[in-house]
Each structure stands twice: as C-alpha cells, then as structure tokens.
C-alpha atoms as a PDB file:
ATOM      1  CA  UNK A   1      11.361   3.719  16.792  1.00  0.00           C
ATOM      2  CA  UNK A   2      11.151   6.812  19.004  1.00  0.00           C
ATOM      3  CA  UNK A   3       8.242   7.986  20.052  1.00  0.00           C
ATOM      4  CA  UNK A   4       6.397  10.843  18.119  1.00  0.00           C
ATOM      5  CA  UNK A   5       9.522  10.437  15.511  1.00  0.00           C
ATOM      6  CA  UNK A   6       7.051  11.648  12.574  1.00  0.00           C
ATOM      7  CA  UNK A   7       5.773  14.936  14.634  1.00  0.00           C
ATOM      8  CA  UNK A   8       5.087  17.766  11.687  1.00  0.00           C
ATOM      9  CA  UNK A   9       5.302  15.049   8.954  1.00  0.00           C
ATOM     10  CA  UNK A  10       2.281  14.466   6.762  1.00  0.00           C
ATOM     11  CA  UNK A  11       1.917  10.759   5.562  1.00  0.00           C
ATOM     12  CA  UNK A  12      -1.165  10.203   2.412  1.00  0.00           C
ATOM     13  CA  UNK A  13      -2.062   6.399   2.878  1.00  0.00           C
ATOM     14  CA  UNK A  14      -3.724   5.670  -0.488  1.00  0.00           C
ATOM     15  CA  UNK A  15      -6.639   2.869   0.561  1.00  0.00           C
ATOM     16  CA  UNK A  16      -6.393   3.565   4.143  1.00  0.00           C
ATOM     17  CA  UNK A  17      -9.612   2.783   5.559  1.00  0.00           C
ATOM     18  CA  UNK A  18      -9.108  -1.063   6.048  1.00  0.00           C
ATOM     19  CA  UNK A  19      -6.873  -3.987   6.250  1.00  0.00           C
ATOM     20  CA  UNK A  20      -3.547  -3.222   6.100  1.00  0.00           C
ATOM     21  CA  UNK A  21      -3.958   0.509   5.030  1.00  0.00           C
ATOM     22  CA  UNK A  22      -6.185   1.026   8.252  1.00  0.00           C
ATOM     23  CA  UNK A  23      -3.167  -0.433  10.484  1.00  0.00           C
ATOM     24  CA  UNK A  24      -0.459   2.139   8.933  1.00  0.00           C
ATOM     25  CA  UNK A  25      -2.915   4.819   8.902  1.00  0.00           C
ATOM     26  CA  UNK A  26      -3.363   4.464  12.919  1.00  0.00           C
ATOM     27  CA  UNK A  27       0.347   3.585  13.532  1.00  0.00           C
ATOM     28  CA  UNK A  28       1.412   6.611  11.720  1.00  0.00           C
ATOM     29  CA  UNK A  29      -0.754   8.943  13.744  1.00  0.00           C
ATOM     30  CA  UNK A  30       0.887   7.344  16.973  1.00  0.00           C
ATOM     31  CA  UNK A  31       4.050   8.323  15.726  1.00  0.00           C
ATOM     32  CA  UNK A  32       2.430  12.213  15.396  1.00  0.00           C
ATOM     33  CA  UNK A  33       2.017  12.084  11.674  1.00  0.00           C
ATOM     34  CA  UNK A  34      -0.512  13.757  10.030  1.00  0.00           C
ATOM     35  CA  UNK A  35      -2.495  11.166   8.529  1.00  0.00           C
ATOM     36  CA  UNK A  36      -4.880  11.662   5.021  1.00  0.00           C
ATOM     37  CA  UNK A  37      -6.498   8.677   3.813  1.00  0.00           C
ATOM     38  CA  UNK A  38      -7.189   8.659   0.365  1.00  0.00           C
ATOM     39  CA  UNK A  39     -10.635   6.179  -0.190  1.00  0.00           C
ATOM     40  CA  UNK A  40     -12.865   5.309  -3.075  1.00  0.00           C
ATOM     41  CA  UNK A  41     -15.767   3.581  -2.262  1.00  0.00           C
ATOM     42  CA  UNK A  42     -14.908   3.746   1.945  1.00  0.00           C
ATOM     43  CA  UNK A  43     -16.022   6.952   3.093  1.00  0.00           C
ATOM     44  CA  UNK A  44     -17.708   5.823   6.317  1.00  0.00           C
ATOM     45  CA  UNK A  45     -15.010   3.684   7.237  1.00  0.00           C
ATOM     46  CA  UNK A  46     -12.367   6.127   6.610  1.00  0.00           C
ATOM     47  CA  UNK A  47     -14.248   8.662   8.388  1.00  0.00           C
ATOM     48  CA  UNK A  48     -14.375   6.485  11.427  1.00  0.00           C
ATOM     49  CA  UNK A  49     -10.838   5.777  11.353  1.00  0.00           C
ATOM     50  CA  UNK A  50     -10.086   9.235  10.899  1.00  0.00           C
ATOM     51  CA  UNK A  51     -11.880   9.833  14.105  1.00  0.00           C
ATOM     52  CA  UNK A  52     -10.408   7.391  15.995  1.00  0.00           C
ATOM     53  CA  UNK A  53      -6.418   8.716  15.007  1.00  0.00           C
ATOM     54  CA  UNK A  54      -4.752  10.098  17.840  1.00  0.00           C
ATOM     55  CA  UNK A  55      -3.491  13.237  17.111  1.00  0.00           C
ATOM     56  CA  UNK A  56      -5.164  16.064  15.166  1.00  0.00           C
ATOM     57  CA  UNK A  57      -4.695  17.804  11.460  1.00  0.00           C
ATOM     58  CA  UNK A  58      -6.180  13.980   9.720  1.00  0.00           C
ATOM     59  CA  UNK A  59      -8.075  14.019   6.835  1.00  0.00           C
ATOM     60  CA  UNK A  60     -10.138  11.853   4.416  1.00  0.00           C
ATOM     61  CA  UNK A  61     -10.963  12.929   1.109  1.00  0.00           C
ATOM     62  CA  UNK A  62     -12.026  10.843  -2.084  1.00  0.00           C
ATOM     63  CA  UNK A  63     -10.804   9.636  -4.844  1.00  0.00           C
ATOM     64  CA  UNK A  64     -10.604   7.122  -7.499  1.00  0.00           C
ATOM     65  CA  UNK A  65      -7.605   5.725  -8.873  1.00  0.00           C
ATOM     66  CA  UNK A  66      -9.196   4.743 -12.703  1.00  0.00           C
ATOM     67  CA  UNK A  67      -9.392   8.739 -13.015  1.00  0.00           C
ATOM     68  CA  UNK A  68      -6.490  10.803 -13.035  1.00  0.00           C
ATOM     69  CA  UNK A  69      -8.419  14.113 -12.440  1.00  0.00           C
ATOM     70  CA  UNK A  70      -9.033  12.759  -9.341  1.00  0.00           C
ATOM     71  CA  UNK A  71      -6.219  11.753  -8.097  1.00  0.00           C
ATOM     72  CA  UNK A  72      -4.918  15.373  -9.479  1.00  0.00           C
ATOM     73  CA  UNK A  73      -7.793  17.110  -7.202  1.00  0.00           C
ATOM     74  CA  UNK A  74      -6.678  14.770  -4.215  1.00  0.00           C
ATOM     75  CA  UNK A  75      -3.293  16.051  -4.593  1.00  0.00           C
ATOM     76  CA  UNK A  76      -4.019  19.655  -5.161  1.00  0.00           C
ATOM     77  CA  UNK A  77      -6.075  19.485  -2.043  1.00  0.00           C
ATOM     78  CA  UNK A  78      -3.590  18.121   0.170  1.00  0.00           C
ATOM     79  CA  UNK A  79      -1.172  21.008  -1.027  1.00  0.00           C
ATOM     80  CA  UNK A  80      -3.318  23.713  -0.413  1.00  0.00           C
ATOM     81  CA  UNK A  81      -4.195  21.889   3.426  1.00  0.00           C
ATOM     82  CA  UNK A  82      -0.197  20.649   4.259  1.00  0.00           C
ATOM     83  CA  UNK A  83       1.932  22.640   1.112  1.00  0.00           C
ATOM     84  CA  UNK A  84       4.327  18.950   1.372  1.00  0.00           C
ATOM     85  CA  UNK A  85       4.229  15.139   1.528  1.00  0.00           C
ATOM     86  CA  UNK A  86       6.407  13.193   3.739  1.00  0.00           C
ATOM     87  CA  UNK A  87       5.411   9.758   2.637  1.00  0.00           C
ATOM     88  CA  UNK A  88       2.961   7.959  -0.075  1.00  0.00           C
ATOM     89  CA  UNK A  89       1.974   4.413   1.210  1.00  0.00           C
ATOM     90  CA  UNK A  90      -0.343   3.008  -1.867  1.00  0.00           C
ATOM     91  CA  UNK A  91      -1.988  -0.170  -0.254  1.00  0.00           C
ATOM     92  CA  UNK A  92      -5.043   0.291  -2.196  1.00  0.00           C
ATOM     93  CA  UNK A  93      -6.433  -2.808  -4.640  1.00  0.00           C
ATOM     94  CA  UNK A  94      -8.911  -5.739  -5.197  1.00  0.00           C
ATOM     95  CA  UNK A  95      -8.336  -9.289  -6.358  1.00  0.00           C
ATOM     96  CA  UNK A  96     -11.134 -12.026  -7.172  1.00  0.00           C
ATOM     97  CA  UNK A  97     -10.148 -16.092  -6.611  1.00  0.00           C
ATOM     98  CA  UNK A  98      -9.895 -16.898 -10.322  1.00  0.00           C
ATOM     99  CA  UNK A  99      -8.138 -20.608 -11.104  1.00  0.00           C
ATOM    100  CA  UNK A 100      -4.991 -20.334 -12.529  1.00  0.00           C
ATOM    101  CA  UNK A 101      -5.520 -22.998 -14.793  1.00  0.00           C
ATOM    102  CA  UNK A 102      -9.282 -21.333 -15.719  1.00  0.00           C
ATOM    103  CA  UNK A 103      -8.156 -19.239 -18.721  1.00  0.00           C
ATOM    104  CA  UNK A 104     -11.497 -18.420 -19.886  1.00  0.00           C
ATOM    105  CA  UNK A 105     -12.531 -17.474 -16.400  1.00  0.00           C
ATOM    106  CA  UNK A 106      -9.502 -14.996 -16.416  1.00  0.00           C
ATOM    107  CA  UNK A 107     -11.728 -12.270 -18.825  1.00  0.00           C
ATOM    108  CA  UNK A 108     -10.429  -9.214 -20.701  1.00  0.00           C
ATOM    109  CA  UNK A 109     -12.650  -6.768 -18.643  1.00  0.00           C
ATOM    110  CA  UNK A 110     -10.934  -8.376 -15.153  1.00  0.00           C
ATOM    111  CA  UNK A 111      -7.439  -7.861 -16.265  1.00  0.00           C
ATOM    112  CA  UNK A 112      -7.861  -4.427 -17.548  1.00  0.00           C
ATOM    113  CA  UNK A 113      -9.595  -3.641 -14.393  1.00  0.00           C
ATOM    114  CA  UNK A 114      -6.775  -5.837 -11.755  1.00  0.00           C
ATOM    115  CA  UNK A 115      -3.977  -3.500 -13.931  1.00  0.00           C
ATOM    116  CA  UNK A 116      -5.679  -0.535 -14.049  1.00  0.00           C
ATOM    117  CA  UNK A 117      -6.007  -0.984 -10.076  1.00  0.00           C
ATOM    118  CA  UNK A 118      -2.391  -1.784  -9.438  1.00  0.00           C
ATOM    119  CA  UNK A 119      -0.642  -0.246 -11.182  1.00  0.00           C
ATOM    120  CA  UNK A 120      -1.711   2.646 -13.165  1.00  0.00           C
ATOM    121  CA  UNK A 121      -3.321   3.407 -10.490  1.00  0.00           C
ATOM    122  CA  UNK A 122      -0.382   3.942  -8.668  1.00  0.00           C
ATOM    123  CA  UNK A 123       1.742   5.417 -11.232  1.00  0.00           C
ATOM    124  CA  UNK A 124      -1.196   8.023 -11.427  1.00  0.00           C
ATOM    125  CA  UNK A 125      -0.879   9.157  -7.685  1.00  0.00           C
ATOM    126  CA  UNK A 126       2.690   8.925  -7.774  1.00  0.00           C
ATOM    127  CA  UNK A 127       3.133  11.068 -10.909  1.00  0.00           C
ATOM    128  CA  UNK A 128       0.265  13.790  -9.040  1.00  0.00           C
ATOM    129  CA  UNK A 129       2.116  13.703  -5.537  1.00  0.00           C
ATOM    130  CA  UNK A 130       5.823  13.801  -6.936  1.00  0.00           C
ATOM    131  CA  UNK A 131       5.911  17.480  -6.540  1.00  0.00           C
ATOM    132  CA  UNK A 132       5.222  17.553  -2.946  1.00  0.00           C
ATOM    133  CA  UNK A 133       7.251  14.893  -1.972  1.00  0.00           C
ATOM    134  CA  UNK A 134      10.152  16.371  -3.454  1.00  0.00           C
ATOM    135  CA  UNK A 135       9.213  19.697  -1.114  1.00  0.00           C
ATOM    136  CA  UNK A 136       9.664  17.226   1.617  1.00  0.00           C
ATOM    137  CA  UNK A 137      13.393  16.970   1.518  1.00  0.00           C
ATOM    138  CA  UNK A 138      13.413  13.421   2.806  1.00  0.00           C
ATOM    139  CA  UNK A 139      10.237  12.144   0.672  1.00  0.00           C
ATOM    140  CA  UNK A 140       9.182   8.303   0.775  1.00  0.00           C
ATOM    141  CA  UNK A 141       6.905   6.000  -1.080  1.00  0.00           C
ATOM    142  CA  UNK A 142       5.946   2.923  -0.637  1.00  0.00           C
ATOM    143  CA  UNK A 143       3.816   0.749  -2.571  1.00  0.00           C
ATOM    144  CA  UNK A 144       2.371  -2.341  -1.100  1.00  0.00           C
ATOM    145  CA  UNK A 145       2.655  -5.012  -3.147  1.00  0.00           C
ATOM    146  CA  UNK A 146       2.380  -9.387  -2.677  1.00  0.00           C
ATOM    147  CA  UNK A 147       4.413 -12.202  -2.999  1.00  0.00           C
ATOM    148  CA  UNK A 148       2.387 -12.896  -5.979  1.00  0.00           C
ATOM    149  CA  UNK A 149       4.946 -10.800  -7.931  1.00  0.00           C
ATOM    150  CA  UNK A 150       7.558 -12.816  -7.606  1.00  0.00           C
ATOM    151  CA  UNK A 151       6.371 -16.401  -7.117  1.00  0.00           C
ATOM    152  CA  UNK A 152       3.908 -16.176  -9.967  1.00  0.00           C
ATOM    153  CA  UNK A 153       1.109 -17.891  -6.888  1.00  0.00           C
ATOM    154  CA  UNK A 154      -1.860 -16.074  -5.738  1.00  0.00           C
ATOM    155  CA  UNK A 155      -5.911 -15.393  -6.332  1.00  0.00           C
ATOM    156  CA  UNK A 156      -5.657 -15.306 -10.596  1.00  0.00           C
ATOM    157  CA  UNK A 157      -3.092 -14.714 -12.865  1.00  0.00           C
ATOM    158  CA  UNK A 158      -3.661 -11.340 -13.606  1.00  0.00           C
ATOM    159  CA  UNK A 159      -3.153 -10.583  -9.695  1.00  0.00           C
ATOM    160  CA  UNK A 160       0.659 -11.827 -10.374  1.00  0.00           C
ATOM    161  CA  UNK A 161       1.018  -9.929 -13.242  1.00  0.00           C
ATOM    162  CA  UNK A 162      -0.407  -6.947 -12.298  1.00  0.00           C
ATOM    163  CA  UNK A 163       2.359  -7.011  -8.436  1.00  0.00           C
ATOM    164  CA  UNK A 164       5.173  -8.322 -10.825  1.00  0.00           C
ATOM    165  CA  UNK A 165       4.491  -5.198 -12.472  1.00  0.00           C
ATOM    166  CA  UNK A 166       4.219  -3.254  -9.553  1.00  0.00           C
ATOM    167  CA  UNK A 167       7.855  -4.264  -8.207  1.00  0.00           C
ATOM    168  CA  UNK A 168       9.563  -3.447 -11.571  1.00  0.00           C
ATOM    169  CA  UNK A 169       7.709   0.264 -11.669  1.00  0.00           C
ATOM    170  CA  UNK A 170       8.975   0.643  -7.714  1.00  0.00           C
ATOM    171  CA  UNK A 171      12.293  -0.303  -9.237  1.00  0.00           C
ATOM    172  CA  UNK A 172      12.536   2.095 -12.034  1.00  0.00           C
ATOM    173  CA  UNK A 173      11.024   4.806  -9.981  1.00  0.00           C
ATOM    174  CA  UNK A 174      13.465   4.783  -7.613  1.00  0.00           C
ATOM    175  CA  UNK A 175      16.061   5.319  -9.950  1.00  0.00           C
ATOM    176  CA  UNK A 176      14.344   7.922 -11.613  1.00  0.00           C
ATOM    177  CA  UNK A 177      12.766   9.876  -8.470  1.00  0.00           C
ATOM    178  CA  UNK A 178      16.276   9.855  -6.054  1.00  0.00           C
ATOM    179  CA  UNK A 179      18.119  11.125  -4.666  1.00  0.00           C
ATOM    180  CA  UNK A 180      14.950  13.438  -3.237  1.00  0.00           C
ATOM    181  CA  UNK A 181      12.198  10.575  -2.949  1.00  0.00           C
ATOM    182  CA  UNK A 182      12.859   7.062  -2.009  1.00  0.00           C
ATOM    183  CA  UNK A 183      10.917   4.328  -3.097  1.00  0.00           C
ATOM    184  CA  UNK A 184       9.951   0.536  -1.854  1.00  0.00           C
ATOM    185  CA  UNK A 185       7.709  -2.100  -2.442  1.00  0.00           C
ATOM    186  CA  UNK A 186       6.830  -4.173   0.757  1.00  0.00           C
ATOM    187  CA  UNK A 187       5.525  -7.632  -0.135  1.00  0.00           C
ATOM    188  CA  UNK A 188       3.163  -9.502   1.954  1.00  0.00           C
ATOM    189  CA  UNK A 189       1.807 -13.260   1.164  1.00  0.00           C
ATOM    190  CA  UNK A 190      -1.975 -14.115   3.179  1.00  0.00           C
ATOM    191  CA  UNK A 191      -2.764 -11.536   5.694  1.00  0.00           C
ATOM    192  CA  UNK A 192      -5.506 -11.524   8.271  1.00  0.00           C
ATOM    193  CA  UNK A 193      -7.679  -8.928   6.139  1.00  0.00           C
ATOM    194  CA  UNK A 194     -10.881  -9.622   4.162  1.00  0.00           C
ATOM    195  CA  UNK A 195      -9.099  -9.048   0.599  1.00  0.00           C
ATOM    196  CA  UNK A 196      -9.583 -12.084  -0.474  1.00  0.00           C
ATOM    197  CA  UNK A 197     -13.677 -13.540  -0.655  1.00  0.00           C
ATOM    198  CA  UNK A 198     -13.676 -16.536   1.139  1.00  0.00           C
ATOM    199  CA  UNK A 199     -10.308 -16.899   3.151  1.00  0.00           C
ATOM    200  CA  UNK A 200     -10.687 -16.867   6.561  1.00  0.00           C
ATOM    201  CA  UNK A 201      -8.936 -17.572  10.051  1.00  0.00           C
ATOM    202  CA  UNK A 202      -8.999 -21.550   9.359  1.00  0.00           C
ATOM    203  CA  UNK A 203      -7.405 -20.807   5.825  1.00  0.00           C
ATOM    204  CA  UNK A 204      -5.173 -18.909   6.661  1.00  0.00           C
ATOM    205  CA  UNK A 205      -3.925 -20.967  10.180  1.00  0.00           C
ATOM    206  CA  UNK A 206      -3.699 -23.885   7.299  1.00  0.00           C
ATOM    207  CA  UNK A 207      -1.454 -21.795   5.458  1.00  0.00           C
ATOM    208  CA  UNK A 208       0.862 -20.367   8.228  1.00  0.00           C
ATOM    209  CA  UNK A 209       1.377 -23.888   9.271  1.00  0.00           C
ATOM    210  CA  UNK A 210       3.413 -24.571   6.084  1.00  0.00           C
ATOM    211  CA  UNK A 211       5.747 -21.645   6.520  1.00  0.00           C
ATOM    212  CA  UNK A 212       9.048 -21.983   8.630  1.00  0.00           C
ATOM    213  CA  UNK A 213       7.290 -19.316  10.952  1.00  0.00           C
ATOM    214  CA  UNK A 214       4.058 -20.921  11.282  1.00  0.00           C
ATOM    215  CA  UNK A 215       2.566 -17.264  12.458  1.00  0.00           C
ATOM    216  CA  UNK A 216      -0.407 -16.171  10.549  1.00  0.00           C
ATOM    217  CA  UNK A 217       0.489 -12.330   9.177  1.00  0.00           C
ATOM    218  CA  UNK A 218      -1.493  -9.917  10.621  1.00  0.00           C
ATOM    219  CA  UNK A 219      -2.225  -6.273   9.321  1.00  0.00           C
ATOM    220  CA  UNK A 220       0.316  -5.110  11.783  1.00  0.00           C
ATOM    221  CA  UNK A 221       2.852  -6.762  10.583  1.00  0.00           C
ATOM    222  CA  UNK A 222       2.842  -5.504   7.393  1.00  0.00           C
ATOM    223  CA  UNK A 223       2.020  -2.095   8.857  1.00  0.00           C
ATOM    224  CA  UNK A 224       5.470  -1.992  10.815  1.00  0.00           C
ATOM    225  CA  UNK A 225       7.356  -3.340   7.806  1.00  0.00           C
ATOM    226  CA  UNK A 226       6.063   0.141   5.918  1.00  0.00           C
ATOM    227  CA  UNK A 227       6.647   2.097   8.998  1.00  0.00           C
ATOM    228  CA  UNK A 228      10.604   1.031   8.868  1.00  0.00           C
ATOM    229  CA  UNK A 229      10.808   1.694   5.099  1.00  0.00           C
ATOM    230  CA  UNK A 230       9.586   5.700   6.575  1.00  0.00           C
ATOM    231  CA  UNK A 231      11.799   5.683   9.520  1.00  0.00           C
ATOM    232  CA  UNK A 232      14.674   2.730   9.580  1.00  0.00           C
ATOM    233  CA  UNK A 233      15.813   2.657   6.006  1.00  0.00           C
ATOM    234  CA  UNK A 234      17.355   5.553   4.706  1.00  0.00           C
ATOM    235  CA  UNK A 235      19.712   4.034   2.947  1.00  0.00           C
ATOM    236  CA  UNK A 236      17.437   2.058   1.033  1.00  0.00           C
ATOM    237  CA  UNK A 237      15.550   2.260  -2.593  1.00  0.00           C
ATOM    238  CA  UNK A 238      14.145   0.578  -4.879  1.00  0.00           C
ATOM    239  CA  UNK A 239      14.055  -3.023  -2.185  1.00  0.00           C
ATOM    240  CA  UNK A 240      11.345  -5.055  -1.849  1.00  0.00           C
ATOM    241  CA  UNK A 241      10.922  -6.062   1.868  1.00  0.00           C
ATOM    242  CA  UNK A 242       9.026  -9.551   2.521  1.00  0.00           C
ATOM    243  CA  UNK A 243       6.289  -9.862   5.519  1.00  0.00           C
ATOM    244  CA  UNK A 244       5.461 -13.257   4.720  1.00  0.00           C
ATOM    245  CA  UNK A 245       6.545 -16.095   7.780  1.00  0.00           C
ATOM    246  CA  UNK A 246       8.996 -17.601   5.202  1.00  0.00           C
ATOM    247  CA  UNK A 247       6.137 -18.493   2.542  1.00  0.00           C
ATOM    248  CA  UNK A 248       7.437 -18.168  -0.188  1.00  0.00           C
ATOM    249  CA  UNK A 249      10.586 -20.328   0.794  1.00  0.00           C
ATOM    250  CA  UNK A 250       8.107 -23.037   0.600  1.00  0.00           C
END
C-alpha cells in the first residue's frame, strides 16, 4: 500500500470504537482518510479514538442501528460535513455464548435482536449511505462478517444465521449496487477482541493451535484484510475474504 493512498477520501466505519472497528478506524487515518465512526452505546471510546487518529477532519457521531431515522440523520450529517463517501466498513454487532444444542436457551427476543443487529442493521445504513457512495465514483463497502456464516459453528445459532445472512445480502448487493459501489464481506473466525464474554488469550491460543497457521488473529489482521478490499481489489465484488489461520479447514 502506498503511503497516504486514501488522502481526500472519507471512510464511515460503522462500530468503530473497538475491536476490530477501532483497528480500521486508526489504519485508515494513517493512510490520510478521513475517518467518522459511527457508535451506539461507545461515545467515550470513540471520542478517544477519534483523538488519537492521525490526521485531521475525524468525526464521531451517534447512532443506532434498530432505528432507521438514525441511521438517516447519521447519513445526512456526514453529507452536509464531507458531500461523499468513499467507503462503508459495517463491523458493528453483539453475540452471547448460547449452546447450540440449548434450543430453549436460543429465545425469540435474542434472535430478533442478533438479526436485527446484523443484518437489518446493515441493510439500513447501506440503503441511507448509497447515495453518497455513488458520488464517490469509486465507492466501497464492506461488511464484516464471521466464519460462522458458512460453517454453521460459532457463539449460538442465531449468530450463524444471522452472518449466513449477511454474506448472501453482500452478494446480492453487489450485483445490484455496481458497477458504481463495490461490495465485500470479510470473514474472520476468533479474534483477539472482547466480543465474545468469556474468551480470552488462553482460549483463543487453544484454538489457534488447531489451525494449519497456529497464529491467534488479531484485530489487525482483520483490519488489513478490509483495508485491501478499499485499496487492492478493484476488480472484486461480491467475495468473501477469510482472516481466519486456516480454521475453518479444520
């Protein structure tokens, strides 16, 4: 990647105040984006991210992806600020450990909430920022999505469903939003974040030991697999690229 290859480029990461949202965020700004982090419940957080960006023009502003009107408002904002979108990187999401074979456990009010998160959600934000990444010229999303869509493994069932989703809507998207806006899903299996309760370094050592790379995943790397969907692929629409240390060969 050259250096400062995203100068006068504004990039909306959708969840970008931690984990793997957090990592783009900053590794966008190196790259002289202009960086808006869209949070929910993070303000302080993204606020001190924001800070910490190199580079000037950032911005955090709120809102909550189980209401429209304010994804709408986040969108309007950003046009009146920037009047385009370069990129749309939704990494934003929950998940709750839930056994598989625990039906009961898996309720009504969780799976509404896991889809509404993932993937209306997203639609939502795409559908409000369509407009100005099409006054881009070159406009990119990409929607962060797991392993869990395609292996049918993860936290609960309604996790899986909700990313298997998630890959199909990237697919029909990109048909329906090119040739101005390309859009990719990148797929990561357990990263080094805190989104999931109770899996930490041992866990997830114990789990990169039974992948052919035996490397635990770190935010990073699933930062720089987003950053060559912006910059390295523009060829490419409607893939799913895998940051997983062979996992889900296993």
């Amino acid at each position: 990647m050259k250096r400062h290859e995203l100068n006068n480029s504004v990039a909306v990461v959708v969840g970008g105040s931690g984990g793997i949202g957090a990592a783009t965020a900053r590794m966008l700004a190196e790259e002289g984006a202009k960086v808006v982090i869209g949070y929910n419940r993070g303000k302080e957080k993204a606020e001190t991210l924001i800070a910490e960006l190199p580079g000037n023009g950032h911005l955090a502003l709120s809102m909550s992806l189980d209401d429209s009107a304010t994804i709408r408002a986040f969108a309007g904002e950003i046009s009146s600020r920037f009047g385009k979108v370069d990129a749309l990187i939704n990494t934003a999401g929950f998940t709750a450990p839930i056994a598989h074979s625990d039906l009961d456990a898996l309720t009504d009010e969780f799976f509404d909430s896991m889809l509404m998160a993932n993937v209306r959600g997203v639609f939502a934000t795409i559908r409000a920022f369509t407009p100005l990444l099409r006054t881009s010229g070159k406009g990119v999303i990409v929607n962060v999505s797991s392993i869990s869509g395609f292996t049918g493994s993860g936290s609960s069932i309604a996790y899986c469903a909700s990313k298997g989703a998630l890959d199909t809507m990237t697919m029909s998207l990109a048909r329906a939003l090119g040739p101005e806006i390309r859009v990719l899903a990148v797929s990561p299996g357990a990263v080094a974040t805190d989104f999931v309760a109770g899996r930490g370094r041992t866990a997830l050592e114990k789990i990169a030991q039974g992948t052919p790379l035996k490397k635990i995943v770190e935010p990073e790397d699933v930062a720089l697999a987003v950053m060559a969907c912006i910059t390295h692929l523009p060829s490419t629409t409607g893939s799913r690229i895998v940051v997983d240390g062979g996992r889900f060969l296993v």
